[in-house]
N, C-alpha and C. Protein backbone atom coordinates (compact mmCIF):
# COMPACT_ATOMS: atom_id res chain seq x y z
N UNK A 1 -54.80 -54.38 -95.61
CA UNK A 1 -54.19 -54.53 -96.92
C UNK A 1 -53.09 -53.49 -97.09
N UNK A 2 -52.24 -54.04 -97.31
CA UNK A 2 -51.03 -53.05 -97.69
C UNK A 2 -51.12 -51.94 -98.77
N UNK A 3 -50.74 -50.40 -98.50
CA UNK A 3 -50.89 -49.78 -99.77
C UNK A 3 -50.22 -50.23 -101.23
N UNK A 4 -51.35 -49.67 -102.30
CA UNK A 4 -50.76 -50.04 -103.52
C UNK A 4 -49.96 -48.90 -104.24
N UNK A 5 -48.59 -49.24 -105.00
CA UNK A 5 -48.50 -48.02 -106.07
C UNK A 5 -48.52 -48.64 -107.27
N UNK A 6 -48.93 -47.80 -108.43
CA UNK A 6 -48.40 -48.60 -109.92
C UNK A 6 -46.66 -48.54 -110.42
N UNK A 7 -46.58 -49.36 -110.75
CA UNK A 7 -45.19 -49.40 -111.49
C UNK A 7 -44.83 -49.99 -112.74
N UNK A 8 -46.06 -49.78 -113.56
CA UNK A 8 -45.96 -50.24 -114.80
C UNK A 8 -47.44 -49.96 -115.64
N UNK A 9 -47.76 -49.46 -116.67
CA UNK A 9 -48.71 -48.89 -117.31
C UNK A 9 -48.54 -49.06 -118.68
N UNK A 10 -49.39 -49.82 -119.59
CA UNK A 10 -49.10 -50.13 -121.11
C UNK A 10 -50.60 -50.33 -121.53
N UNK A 11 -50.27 -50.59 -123.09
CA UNK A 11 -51.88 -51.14 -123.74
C UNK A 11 -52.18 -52.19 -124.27
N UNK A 12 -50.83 -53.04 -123.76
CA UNK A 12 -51.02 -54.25 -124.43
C UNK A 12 -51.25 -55.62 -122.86
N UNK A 13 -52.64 -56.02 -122.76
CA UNK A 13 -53.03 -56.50 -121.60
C UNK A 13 -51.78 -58.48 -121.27
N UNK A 14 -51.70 -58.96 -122.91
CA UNK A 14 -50.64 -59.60 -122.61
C UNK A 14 -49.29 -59.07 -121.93
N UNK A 15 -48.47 -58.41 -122.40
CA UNK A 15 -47.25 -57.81 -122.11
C UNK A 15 -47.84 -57.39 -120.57
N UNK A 16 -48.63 -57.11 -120.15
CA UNK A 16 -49.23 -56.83 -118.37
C UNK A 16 -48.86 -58.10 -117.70
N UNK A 17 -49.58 -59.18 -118.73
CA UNK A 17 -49.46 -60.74 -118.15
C UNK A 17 -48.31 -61.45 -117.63
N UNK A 18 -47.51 -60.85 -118.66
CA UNK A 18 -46.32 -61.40 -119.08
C UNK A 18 -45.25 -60.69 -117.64
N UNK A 19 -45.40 -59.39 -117.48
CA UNK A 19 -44.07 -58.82 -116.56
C UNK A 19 -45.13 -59.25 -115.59
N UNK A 20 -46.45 -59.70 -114.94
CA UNK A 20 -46.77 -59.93 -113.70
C UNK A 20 -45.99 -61.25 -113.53
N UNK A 21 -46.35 -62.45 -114.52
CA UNK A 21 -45.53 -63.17 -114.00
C UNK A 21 -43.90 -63.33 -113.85
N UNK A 22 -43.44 -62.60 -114.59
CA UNK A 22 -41.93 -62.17 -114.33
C UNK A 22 -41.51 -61.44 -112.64
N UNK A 23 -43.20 -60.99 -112.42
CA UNK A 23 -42.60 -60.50 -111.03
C UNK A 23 -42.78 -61.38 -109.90
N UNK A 24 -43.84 -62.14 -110.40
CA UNK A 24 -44.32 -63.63 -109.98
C UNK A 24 -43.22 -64.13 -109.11
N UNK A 25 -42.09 -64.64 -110.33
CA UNK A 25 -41.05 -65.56 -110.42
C UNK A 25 -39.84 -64.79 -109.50
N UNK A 26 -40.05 -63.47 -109.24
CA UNK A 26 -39.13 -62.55 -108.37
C UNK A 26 -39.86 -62.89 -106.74
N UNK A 27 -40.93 -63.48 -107.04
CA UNK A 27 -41.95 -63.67 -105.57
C UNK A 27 -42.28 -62.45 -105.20
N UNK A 28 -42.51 -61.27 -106.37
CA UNK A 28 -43.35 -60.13 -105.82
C UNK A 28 -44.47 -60.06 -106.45
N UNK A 29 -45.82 -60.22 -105.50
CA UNK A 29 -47.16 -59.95 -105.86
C UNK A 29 -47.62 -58.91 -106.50
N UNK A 30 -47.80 -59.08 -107.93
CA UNK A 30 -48.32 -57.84 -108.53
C UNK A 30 -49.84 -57.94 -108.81
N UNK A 31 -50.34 -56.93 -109.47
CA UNK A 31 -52.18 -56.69 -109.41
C UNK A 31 -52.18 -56.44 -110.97
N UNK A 32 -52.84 -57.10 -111.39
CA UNK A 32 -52.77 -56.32 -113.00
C UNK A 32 -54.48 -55.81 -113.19
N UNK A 33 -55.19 -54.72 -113.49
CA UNK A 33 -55.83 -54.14 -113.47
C UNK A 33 -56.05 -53.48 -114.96
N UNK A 34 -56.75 -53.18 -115.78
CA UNK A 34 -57.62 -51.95 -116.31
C UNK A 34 -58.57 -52.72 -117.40
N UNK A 35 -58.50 -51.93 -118.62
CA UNK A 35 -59.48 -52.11 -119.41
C UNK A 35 -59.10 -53.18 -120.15
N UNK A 36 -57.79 -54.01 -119.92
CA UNK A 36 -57.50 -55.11 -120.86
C UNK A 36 -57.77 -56.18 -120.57
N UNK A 37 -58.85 -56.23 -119.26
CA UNK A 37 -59.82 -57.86 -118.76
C UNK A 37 -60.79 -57.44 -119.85
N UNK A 38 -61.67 -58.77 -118.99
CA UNK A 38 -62.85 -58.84 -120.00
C UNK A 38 -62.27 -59.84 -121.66
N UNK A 39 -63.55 -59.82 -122.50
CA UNK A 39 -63.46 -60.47 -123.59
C UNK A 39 -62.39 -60.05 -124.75
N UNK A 40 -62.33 -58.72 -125.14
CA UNK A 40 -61.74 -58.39 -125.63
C UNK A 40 -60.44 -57.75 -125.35
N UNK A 41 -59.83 -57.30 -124.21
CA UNK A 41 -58.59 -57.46 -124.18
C UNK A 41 -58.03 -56.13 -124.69
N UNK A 42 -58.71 -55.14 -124.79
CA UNK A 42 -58.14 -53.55 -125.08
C UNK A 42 -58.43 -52.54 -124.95
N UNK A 43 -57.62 -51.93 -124.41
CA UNK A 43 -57.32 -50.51 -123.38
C UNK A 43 -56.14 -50.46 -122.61
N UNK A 44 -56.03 -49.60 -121.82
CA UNK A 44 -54.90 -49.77 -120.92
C UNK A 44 -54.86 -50.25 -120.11
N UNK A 45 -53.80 -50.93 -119.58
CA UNK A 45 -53.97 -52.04 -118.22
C UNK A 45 -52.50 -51.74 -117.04
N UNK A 46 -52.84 -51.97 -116.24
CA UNK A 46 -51.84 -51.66 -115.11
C UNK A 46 -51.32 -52.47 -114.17
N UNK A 47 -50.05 -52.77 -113.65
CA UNK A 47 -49.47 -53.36 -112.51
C UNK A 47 -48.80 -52.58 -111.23
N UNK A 48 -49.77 -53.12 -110.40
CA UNK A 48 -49.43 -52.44 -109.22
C UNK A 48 -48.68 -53.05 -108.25
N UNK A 49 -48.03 -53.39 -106.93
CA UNK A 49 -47.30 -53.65 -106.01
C UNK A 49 -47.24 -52.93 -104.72
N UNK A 50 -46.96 -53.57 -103.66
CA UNK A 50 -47.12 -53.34 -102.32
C UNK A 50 -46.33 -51.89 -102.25
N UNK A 51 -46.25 -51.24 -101.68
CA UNK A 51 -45.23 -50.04 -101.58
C UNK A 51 -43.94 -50.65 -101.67
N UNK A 52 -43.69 -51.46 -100.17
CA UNK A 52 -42.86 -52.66 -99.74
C UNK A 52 -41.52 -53.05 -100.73
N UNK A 53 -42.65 -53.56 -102.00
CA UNK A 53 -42.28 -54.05 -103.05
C UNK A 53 -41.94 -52.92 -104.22
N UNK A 54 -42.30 -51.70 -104.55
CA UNK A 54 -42.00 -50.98 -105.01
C UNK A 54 -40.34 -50.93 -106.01
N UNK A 55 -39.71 -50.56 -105.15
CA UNK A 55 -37.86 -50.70 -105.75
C UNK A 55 -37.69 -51.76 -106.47
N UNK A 56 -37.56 -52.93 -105.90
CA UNK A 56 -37.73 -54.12 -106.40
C UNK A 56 -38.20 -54.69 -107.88
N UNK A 57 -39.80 -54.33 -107.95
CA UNK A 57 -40.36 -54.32 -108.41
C UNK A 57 -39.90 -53.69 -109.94
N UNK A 58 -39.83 -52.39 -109.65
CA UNK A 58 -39.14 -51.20 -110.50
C UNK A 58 -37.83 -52.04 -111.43
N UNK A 59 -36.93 -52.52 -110.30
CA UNK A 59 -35.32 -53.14 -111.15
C UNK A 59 -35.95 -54.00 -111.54
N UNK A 60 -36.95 -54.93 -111.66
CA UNK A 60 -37.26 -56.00 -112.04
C UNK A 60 -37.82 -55.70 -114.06
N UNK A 61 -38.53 -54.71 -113.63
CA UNK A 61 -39.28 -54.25 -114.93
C UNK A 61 -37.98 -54.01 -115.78
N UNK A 62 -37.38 -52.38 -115.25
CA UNK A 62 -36.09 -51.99 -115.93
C UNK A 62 -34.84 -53.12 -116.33
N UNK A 63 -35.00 -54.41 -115.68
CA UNK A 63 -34.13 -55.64 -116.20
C UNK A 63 -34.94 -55.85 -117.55
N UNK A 64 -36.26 -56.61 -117.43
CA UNK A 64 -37.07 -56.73 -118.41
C UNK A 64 -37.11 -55.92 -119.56
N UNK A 65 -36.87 -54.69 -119.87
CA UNK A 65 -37.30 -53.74 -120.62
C UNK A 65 -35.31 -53.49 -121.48
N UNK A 66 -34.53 -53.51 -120.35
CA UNK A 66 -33.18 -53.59 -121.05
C UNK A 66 -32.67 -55.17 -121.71
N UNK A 67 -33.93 -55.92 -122.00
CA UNK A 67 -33.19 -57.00 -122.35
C UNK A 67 -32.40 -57.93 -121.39
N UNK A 68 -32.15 -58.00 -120.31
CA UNK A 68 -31.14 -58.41 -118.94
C UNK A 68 -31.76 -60.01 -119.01
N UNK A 69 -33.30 -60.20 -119.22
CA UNK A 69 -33.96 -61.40 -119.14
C UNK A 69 -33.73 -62.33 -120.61
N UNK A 70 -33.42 -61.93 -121.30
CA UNK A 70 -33.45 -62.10 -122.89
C UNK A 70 -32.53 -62.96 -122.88
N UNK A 71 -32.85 -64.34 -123.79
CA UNK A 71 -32.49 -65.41 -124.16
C UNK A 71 -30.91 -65.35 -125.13
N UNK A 72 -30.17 -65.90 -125.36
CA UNK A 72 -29.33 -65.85 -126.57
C UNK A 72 -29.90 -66.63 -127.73
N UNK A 73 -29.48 -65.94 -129.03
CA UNK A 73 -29.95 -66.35 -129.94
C UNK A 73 -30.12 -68.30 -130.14
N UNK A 74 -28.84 -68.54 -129.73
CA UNK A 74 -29.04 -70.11 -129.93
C UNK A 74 -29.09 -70.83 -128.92
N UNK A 75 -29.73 -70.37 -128.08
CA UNK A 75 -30.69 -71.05 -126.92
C UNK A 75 -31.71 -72.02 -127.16
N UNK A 76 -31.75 -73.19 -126.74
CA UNK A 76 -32.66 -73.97 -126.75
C UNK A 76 -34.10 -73.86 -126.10
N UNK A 77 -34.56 -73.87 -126.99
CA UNK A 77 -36.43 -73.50 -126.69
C UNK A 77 -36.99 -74.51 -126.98
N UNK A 78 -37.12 -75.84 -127.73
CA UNK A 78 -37.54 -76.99 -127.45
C UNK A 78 -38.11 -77.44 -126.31
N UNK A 79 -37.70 -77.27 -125.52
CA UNK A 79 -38.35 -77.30 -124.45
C UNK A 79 -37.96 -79.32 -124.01
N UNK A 80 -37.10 -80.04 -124.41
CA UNK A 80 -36.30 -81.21 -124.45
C UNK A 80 -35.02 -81.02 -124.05
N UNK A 81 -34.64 -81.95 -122.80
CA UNK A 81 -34.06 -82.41 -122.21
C UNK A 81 -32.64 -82.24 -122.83
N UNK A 82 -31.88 -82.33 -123.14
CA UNK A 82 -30.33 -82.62 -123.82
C UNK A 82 -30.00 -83.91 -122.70
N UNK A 83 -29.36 -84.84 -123.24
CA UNK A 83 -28.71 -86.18 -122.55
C UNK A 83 -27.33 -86.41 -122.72
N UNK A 84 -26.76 -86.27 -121.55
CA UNK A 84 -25.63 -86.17 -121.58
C UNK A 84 -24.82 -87.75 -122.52
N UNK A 85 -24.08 -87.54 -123.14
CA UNK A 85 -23.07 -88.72 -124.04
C UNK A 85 -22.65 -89.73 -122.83
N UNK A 86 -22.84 -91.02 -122.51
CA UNK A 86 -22.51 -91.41 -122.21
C UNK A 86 -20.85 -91.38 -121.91
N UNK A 87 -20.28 -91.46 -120.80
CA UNK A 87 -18.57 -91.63 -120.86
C UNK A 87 -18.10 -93.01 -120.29
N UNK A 88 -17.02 -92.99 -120.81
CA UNK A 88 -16.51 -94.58 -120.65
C UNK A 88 -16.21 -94.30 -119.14
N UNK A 89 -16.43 -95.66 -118.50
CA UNK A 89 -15.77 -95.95 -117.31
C UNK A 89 -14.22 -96.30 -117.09
């Protein structure tokens, strides 16, 4: 098994959820770990990464945290298709 380091430490076990799969979607395997499993969901919780993955990992968060991932205000969140207008032939 490859060594682990942490690169991310908070108390909110969603927001853990949330940047693992953000690192997911980067295709870097993160570990989310602490007291925010279980039923209730509070304490501190942690994400860890391969050494490997480390740097990476790191710009990924620091994108996340500066907003870099962040939607524009009038972005469509519907989550529906837009269809293009037909054009004349």
């Amino acid at each position: 098994m490859a060594d682990l380091v942490r690169v991310w430490a908070g108390g909110d076990a969603v927001e853990g959820e949330l940047l693992r799969a953000r690192l997911d979607a980067e295709e870097i395997v993160a570990i989310l770990k602490g007291e925010g499993e279980g039923p209730y969901r509070a304490g501190p919780v942690y994400l860890f990464v391969a050494t490997d993955d480390e740097t990476r990992a790191r710009a990924v968060l620091d994108a996340v945290a500066s907003g870099a991932y962040a939607l524009d205000e009038d972005a469509d969140v519907s989550g529906e298709a837009e269809i293009p207008a037909e054009q004349d032939s």
